[in-house]
C-alpha atoms as a PDB file:
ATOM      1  CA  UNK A   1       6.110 -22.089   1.292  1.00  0.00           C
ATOM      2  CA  UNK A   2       5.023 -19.802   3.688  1.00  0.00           C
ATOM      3  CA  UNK A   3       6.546 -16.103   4.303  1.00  0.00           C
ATOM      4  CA  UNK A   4       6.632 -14.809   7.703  1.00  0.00           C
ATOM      5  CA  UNK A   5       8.338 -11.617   8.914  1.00  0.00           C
ATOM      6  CA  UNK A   6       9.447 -10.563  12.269  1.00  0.00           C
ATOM      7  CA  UNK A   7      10.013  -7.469  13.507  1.00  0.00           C
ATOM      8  CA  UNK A   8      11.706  -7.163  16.893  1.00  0.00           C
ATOM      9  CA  UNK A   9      12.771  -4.451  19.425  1.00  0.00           C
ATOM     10  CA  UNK A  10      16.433  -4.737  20.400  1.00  0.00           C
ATOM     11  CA  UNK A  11      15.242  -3.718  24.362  1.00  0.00           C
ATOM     12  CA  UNK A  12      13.193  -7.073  25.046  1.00  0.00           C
ATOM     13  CA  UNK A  13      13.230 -10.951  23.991  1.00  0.00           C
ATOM     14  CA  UNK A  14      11.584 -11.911  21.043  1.00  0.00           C
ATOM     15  CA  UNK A  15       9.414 -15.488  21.986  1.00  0.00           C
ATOM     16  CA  UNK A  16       6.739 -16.441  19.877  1.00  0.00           C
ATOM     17  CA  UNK A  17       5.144 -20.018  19.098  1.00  0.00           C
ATOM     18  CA  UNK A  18       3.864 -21.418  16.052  1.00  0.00           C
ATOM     19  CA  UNK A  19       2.097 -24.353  15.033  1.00  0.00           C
ATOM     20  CA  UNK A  20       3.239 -26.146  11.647  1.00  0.00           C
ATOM     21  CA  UNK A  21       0.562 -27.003  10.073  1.00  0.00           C
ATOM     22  CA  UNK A  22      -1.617 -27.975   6.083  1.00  0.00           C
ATOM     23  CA  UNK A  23      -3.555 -25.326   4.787  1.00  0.00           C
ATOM     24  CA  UNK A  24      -6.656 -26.956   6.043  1.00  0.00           C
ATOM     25  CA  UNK A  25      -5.167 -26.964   9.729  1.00  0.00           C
ATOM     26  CA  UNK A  26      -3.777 -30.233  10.114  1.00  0.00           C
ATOM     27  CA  UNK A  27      -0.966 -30.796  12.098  1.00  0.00           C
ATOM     28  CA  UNK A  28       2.501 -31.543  10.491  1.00  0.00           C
ATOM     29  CA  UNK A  29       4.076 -34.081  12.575  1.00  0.00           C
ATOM     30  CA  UNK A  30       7.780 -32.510  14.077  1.00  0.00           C
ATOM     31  CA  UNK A  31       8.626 -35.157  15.309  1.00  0.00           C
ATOM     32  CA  UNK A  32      12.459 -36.280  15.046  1.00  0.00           C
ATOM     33  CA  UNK A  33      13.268 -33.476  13.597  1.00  0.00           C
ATOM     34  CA  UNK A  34      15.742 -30.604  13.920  1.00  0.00           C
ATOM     35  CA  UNK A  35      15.705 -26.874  12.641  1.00  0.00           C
ATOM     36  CA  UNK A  36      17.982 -24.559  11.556  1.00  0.00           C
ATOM     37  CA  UNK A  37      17.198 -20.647  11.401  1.00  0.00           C
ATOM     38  CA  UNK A  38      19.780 -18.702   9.247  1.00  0.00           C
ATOM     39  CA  UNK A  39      19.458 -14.886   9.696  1.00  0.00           C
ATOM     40  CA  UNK A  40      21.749 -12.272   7.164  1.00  0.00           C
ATOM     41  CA  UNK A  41      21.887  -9.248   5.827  1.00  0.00           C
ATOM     42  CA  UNK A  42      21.041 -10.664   2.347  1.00  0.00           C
ATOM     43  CA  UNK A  43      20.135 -13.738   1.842  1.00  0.00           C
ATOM     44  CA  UNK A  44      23.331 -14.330  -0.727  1.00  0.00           C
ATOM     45  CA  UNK A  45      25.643 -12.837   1.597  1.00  0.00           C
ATOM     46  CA  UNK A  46      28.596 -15.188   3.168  1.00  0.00           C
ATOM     47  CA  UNK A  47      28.673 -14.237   6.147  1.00  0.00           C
ATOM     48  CA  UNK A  48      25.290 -15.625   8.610  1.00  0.00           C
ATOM     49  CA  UNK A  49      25.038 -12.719  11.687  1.00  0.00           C
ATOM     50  CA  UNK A  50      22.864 -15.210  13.607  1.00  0.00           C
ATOM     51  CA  UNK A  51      21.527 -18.510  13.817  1.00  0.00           C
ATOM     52  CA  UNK A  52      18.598 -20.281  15.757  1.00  0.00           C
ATOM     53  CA  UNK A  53      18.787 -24.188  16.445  1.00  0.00           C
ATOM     54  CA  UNK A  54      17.041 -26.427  17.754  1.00  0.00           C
ATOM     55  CA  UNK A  55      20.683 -27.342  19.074  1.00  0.00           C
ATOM     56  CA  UNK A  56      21.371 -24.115  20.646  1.00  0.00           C
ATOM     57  CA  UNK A  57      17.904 -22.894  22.282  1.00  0.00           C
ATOM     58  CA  UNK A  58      17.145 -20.454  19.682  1.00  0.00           C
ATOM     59  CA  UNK A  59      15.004 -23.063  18.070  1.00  0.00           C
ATOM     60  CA  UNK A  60      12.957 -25.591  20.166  1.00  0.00           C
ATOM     61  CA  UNK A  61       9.978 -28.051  19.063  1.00  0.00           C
ATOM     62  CA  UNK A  62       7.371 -27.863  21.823  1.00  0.00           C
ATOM     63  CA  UNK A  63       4.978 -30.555  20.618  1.00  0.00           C
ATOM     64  CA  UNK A  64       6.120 -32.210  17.878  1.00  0.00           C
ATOM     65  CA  UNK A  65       3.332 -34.302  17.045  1.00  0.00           C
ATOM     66  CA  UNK A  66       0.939 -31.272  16.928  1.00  0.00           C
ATOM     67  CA  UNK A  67       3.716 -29.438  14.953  1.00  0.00           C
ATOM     68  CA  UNK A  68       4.256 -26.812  17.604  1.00  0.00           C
ATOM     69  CA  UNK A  69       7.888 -24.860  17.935  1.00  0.00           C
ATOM     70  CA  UNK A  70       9.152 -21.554  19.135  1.00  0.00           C
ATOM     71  CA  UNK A  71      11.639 -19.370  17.737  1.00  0.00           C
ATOM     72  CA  UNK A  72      13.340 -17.225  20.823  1.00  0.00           C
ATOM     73  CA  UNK A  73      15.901 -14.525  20.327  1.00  0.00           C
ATOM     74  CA  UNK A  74      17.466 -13.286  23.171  1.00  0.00           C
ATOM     75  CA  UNK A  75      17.585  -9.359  23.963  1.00  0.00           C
ATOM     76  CA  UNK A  76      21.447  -9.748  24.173  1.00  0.00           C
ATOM     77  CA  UNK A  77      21.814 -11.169  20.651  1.00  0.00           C
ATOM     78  CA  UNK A  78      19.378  -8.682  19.183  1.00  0.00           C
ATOM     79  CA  UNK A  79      21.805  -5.797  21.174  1.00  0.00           C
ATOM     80  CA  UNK A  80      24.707  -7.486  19.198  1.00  0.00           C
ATOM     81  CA  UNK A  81      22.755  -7.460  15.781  1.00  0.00           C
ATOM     82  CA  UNK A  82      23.445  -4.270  14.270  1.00  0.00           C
ATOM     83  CA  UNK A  83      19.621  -2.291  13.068  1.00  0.00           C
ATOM     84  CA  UNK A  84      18.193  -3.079  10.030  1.00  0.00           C
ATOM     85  CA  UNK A  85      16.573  -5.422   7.982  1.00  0.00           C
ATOM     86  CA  UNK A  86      17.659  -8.613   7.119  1.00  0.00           C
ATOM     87  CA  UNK A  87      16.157 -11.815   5.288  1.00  0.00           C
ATOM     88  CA  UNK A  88      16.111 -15.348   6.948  1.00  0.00           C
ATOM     89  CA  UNK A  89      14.557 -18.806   6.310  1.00  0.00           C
ATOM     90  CA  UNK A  90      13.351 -21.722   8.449  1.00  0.00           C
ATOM     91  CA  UNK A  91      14.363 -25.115   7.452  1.00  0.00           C
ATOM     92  CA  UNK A  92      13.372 -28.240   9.149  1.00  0.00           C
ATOM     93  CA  UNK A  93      16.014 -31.502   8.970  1.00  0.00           C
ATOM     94  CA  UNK A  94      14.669 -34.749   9.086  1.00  0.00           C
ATOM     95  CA  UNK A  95      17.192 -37.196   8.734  1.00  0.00           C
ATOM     96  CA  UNK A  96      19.406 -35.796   5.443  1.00  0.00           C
ATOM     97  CA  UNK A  97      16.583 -34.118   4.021  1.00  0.00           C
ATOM     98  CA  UNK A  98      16.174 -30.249   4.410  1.00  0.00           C
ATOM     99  CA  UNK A  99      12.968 -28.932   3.992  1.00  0.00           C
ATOM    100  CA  UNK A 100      12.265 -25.043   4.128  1.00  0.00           C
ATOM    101  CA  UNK A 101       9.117 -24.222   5.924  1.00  0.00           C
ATOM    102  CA  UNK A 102       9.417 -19.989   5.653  1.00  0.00           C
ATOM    103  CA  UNK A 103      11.065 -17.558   4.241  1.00  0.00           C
ATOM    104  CA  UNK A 104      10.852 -13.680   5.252  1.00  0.00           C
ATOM    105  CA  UNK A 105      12.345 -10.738   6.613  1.00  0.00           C
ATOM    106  CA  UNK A 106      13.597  -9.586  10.416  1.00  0.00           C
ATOM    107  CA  UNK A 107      13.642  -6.536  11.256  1.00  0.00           C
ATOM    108  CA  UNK A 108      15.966  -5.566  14.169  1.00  0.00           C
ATOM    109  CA  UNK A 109      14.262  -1.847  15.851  1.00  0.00           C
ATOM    110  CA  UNK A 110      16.552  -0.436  18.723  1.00  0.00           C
ATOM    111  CA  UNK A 111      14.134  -0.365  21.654  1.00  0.00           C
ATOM    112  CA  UNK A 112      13.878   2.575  24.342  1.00  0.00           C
ATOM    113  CA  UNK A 113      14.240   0.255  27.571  1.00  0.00           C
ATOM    114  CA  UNK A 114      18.259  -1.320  26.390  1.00  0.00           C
END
């Protein structure tokens, strides 16, 4: 499993594509699947302060046979997340199997331009 960290700026979208892929380059096939991003402050805290879906935008597979997706957070949610770190994981849903693809941490920065 792969660990990926993001850090944002609270003053500007955060869009960035990547490609899902074997560790000799091959595309993973995304195809008919869904994913589900689940951002808190610790990772065994109740409460979730955001999530990406595929289902709600924040998510969205761009080429699923060449295992390409983007993760987009608006600047208005990352306004409404409060600064700090926090720890998150990518899982993709294929039918009823769940299947993380990263784990890491997000770090929300206030930005001068909000």
């Amino acid at each position: 499993m792969a660990i990926v960290n993001i850090t944002c700026q609270n003053d500007a979208d955060f869009y960035r594509q990547f490609a899902y892929q074997t560790l000799d380059g091959a595309p993973i096939d995304l195809t008919g699947s869904t994913m589900r991003m689940g951002i808190r402050r610790h990772a065994a805290d109740a409460t979730e302060e955001m999530l990406l879906t595929t289902e709600n935008g924040g998510l969205a597979i761009v080429d699923g046979p060449n295992g390409k997706f983007t993760v987009r957070i608006t600047q208005d949610q990352l306004v409404r997340l409060a600064l700090g770190a926090y720890e998150h994981s990518l899982i993709r849903i294929i039918g009823s199997m769940q299947l993380r693809i990263w784990s890491g941490a997000l770090v929300n920065n206030a930005g001068a331009s909000r």
